[in-house]
Protein backbone atom coordinates (compact mmCIF):
# COMPACT_ATOMS: atom_id res chain seq x y z
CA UNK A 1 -21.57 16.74 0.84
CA UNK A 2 -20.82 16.02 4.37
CA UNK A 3 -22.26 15.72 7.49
CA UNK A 4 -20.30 15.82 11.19
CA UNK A 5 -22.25 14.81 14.44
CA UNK A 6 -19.89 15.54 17.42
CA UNK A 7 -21.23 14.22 21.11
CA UNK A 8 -22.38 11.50 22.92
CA UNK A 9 -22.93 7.77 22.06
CA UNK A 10 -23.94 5.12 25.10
CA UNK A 11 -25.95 2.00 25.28
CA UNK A 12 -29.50 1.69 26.35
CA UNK A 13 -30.30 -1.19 28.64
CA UNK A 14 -33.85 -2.37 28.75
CA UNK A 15 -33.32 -5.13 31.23
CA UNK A 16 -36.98 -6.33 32.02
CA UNK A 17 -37.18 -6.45 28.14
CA UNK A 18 -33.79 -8.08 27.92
CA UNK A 19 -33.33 -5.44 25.13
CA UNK A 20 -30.14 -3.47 24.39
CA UNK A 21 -28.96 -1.35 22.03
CA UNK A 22 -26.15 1.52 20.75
CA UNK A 23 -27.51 4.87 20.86
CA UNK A 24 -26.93 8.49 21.42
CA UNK A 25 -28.26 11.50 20.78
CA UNK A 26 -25.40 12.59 17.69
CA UNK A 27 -25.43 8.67 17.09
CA UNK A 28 -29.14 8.23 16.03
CA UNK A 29 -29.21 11.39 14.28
CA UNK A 30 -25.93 10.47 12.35
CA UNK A 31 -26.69 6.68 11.38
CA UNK A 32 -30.27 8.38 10.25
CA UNK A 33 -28.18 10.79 7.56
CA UNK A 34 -25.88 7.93 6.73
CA UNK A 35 -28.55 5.54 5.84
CA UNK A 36 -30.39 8.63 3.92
CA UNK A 37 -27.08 8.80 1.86
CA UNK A 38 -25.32 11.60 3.16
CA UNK A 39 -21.00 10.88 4.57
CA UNK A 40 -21.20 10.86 8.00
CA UNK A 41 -18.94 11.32 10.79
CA UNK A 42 -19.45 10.83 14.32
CA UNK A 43 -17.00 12.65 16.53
CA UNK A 44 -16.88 10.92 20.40
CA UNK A 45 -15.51 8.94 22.88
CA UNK A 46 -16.52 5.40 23.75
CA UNK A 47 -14.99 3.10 26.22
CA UNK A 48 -12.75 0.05 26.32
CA UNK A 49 -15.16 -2.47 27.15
CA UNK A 50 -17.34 -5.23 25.10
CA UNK A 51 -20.05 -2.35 24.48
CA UNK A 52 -17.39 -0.31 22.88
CA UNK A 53 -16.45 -2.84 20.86
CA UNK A 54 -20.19 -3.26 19.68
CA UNK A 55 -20.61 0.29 19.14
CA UNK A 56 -17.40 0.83 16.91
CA UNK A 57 -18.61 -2.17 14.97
CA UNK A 58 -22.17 -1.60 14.67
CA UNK A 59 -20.90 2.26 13.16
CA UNK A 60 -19.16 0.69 11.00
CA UNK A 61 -21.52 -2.03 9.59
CA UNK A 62 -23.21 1.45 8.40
CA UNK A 63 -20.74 2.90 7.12
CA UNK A 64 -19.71 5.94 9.49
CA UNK A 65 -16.57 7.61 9.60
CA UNK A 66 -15.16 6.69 12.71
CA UNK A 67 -12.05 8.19 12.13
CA UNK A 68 -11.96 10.54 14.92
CA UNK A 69 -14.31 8.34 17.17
CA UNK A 70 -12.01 8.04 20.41
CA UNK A 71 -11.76 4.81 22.91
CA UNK A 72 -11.40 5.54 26.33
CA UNK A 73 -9.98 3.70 29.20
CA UNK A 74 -13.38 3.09 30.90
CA UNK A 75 -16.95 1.51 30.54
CA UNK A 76 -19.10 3.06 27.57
CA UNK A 77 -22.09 4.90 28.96
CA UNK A 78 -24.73 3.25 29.66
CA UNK A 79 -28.50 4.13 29.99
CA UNK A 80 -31.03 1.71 31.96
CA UNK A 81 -34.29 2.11 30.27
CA UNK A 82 -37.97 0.63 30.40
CA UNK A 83 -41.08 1.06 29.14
CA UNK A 84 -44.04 2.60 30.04
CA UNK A 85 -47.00 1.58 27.44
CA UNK A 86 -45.50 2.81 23.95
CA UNK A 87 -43.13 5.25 25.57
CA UNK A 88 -39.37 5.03 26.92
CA UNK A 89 -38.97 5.38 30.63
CA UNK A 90 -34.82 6.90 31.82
CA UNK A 91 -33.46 4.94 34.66
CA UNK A 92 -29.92 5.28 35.68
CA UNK A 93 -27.02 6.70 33.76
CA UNK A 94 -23.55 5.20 33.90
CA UNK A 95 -21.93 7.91 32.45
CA UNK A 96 -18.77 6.14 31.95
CA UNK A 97 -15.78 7.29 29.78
CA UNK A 98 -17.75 10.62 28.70
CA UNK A 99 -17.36 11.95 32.66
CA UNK A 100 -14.27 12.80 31.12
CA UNK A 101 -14.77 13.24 27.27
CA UNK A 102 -13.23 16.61 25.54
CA UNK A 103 -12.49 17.28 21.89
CA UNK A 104 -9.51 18.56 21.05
CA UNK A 105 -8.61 21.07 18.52
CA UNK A 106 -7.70 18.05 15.78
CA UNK A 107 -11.45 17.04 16.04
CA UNK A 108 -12.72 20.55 15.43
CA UNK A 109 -10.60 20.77 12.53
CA UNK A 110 -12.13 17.92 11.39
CA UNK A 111 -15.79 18.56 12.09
CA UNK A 112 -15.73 22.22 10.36
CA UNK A 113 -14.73 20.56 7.40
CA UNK A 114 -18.14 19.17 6.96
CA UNK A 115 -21.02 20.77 5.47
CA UNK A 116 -22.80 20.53 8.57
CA UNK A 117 -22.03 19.81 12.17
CA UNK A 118 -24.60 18.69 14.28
CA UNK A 119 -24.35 18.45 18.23
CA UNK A 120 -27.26 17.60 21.14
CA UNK A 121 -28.14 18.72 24.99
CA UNK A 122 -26.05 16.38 26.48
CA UNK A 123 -23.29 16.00 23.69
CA UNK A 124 -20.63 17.98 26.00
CA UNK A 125 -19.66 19.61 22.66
CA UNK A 126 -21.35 23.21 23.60
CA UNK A 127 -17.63 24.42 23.85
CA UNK A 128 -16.68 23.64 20.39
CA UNK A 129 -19.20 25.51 19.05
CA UNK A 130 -17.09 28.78 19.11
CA UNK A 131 -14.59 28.05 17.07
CA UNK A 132 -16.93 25.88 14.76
CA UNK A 133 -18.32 28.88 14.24
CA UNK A 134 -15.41 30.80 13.64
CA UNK A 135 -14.25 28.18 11.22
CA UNK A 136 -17.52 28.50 9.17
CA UNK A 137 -19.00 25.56 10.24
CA UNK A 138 -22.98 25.52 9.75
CA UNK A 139 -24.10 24.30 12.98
CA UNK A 140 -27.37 22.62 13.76
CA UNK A 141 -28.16 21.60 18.03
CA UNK A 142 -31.10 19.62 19.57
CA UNK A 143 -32.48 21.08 22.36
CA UNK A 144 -34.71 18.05 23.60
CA UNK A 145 -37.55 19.35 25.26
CA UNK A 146 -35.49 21.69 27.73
CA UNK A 147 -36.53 25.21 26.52
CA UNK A 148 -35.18 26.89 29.65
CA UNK A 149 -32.19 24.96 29.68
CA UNK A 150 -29.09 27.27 30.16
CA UNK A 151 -27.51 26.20 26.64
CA UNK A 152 -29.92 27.51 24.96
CA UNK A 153 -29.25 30.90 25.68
CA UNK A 154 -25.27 29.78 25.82
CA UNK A 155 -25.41 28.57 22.10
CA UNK A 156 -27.33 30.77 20.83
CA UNK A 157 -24.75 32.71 19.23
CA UNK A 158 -23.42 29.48 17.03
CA UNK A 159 -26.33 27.93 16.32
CA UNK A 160 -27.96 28.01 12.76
CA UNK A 161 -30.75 25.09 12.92
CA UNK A 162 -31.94 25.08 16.22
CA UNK A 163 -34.62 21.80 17.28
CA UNK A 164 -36.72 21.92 20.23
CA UNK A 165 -39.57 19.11 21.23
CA UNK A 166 -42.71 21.01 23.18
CA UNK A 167 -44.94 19.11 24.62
CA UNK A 168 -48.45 21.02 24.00
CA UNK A 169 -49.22 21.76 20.52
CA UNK A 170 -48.76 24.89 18.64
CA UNK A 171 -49.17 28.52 20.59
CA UNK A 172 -48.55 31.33 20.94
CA UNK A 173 -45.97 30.82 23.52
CA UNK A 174 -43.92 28.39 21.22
CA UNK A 175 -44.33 30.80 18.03
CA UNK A 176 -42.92 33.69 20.04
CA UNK A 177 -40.01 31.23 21.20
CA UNK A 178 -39.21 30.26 17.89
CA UNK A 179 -39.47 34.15 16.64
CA UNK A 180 -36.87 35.13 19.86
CA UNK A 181 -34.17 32.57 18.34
CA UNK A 182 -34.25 33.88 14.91
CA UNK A 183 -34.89 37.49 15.63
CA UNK A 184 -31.55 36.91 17.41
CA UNK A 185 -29.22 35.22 14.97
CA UNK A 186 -30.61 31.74 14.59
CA UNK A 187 -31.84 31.06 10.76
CA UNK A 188 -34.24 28.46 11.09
CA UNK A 189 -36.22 27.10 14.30
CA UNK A 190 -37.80 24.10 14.69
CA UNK A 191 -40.28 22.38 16.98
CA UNK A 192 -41.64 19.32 17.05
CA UNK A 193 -45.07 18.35 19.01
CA UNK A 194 -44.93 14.60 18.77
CA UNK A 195 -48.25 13.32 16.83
CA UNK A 196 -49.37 16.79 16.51
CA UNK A 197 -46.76 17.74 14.38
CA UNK A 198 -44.20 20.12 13.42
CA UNK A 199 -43.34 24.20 13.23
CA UNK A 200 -40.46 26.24 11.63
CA UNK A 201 -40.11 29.41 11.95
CA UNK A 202 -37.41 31.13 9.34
CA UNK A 203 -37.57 34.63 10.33
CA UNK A 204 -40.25 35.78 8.03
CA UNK A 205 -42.80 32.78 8.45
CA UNK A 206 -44.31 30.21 10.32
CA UNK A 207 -44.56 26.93 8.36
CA UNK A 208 -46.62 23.74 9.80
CA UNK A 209 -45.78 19.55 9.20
CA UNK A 210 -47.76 16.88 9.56
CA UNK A 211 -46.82 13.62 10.40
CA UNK A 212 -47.17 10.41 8.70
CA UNK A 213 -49.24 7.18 10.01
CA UNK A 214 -47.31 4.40 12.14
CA UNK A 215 -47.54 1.78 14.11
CA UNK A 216 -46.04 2.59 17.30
CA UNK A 217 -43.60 0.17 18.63
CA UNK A 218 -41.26 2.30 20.65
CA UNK A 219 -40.90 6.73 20.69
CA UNK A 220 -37.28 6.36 21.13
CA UNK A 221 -35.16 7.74 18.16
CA UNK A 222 -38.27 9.62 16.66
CA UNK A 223 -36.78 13.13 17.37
CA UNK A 224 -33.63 12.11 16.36
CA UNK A 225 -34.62 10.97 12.88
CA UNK A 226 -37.01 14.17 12.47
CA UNK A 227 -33.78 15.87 12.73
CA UNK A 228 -31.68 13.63 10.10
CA UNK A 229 -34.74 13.59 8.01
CA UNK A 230 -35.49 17.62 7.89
CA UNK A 231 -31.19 18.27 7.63
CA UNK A 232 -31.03 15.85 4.64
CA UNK A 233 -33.97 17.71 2.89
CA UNK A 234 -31.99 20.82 3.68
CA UNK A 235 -28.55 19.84 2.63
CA UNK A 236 -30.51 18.83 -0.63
CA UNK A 237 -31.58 22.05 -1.16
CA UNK A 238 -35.09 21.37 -0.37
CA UNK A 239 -38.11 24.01 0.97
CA UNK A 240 -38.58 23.99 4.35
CA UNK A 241 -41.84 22.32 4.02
CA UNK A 242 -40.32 19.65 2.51
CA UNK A 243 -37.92 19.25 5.16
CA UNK A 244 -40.74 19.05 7.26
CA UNK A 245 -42.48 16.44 5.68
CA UNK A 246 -39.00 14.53 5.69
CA UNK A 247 -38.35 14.71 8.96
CA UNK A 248 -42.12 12.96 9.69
CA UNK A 249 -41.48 10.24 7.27
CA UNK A 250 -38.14 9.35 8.49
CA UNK A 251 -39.55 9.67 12.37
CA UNK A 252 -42.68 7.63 11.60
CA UNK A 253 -40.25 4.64 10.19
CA UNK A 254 -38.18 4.65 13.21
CA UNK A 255 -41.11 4.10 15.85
CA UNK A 256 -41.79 1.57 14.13
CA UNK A 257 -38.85 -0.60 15.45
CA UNK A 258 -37.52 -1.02 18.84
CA UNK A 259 -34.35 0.56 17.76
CA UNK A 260 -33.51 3.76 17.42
CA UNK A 261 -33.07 3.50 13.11
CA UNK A 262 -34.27 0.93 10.70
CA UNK A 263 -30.90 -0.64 10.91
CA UNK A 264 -29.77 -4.02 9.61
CA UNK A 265 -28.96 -6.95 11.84
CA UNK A 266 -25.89 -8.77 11.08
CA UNK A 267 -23.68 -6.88 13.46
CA UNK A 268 -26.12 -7.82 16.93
CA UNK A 269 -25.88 -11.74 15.05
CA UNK A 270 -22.62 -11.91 14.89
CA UNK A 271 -21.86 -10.68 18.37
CA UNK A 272 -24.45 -13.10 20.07
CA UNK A 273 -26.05 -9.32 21.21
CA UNK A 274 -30.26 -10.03 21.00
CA UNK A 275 -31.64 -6.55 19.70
């Protein structure tokens, strides 16, 4: 069993904080399902500079496939954060080396020979998704909190686990957006409401999470590890409650830390990098 996440990887910046640390919406969710057991690949393009360096190495202190991980001639990405309270604050982007980032046909090869591919907003990797398809990839996308984003009608099509964060609580304007996606084609939707929970909706039913009790440190990474969590229950052949439930155990460990997953530190050590 195999899982593929094919997008974007950068560096967040908290400078006030003097905080830094690899990230990335396919990253988080990847390193998540790698540290939950499950091969993973992460399919990108980093740059030539000291933070690419420290993201190849920091994948591979845990154990990703960076195989078909590219390195640019550029700067990595980089994303200037800070904090407001408990939650992350976006500054500027750098977009670096992924202004320019494609996959080629090799790396869609390589993806659809996964179990499951997994791809994000503002992976760039909406094109693949096609032929992904057409290879028999099972494809899974997180739609951040941009329900009226033009991808999500794009993607549609390709997409068999579709995640979306909402920021009211459950209603009947979310239930009849999850019913839309599966009435046409999707076979599970998700969203997530932050600490009031969860919904999937598989076509026939609604069914509800809860979330688990933590101590808030930092809300970055939390809807990337709901993701990891709820695909590992899946790929285990779990009910979609217990996916649920998943996902909220592996989010509530991750806002916990600082960092994006409950990672070890050796790598940021050995590079002189403070995390």
């Amino acid at each position: 069993m195999k899982f593929a996440a094919i997008g974007d990887n950068c560096i967040d910046v908290y400078e006030r904080l003097n905080q830094r640390y690899p990230t990335g919406n396919v990253v988080d969710t990847g390193v998540n399902m790698q540290l939950l057991g499950i091969p993973t690949s992460i399919i990108s393009t980093t740059g030539n500079d000291t933070n690419g360096e420290w993201m190849i190495h920091t994948l591979q202190e845990e154990g990703i496939d960076i195989s078909h991980l590219k390195v640019g001639d550029g700067p990595t990405a980089v994303t200037f954060m800070d904090m407001d309270g408990l939650d992350r604050v976006h500054g500027d982007y750098v977009e670096g080396v992924l202004e320019t980032m494609v996959f080629d046909e090799e790396d869609i090869r390589f993806a659809a020979e996964h179990d499951l591919v997994h791809t994000a907003l503002w992976g760039k990797a909406e094109d693949t998704l096609p032929e992904l398809k057409a290879k028999g990839a099972v494809i899974s996308f997180d739609y951040a909190d941009r329900l009226d984003h033009p991808l999500v009608e794009q993607t549609l099509p390709y997409v068999d686990y579709g995640f979306y964060s909402y920021k009211n609580k459950r209603d009947a304007y979310i239930e009849n957006f999850l019913k839309d996606k599966t009435d046409r084609g999707m076979k599970l939707a998700v969203a997530t409401f932050g600490e009031q929970g969860s919904l999937a909706y598989d076509g026939q039913r609604f069914y509800e999470g809860a979330v688990y009790p933590a101590r808030v440190v930092n809300t970055v990474g939390a809807g990337d590890s709901f993701i990891a969590g709820f695909l590992f229950a899946i790929l285990k052949g779990k009910s979609i409650p217990e996916a649920l439930d998943k996902g909220a155990e592996i989010a509530a460990e991750v806002v916990s830390v600082f960092e994006p997953w409950v990672k070890r530190n050796s790598i940021h050590n050995e590079m002189g990098i403070r995390s």
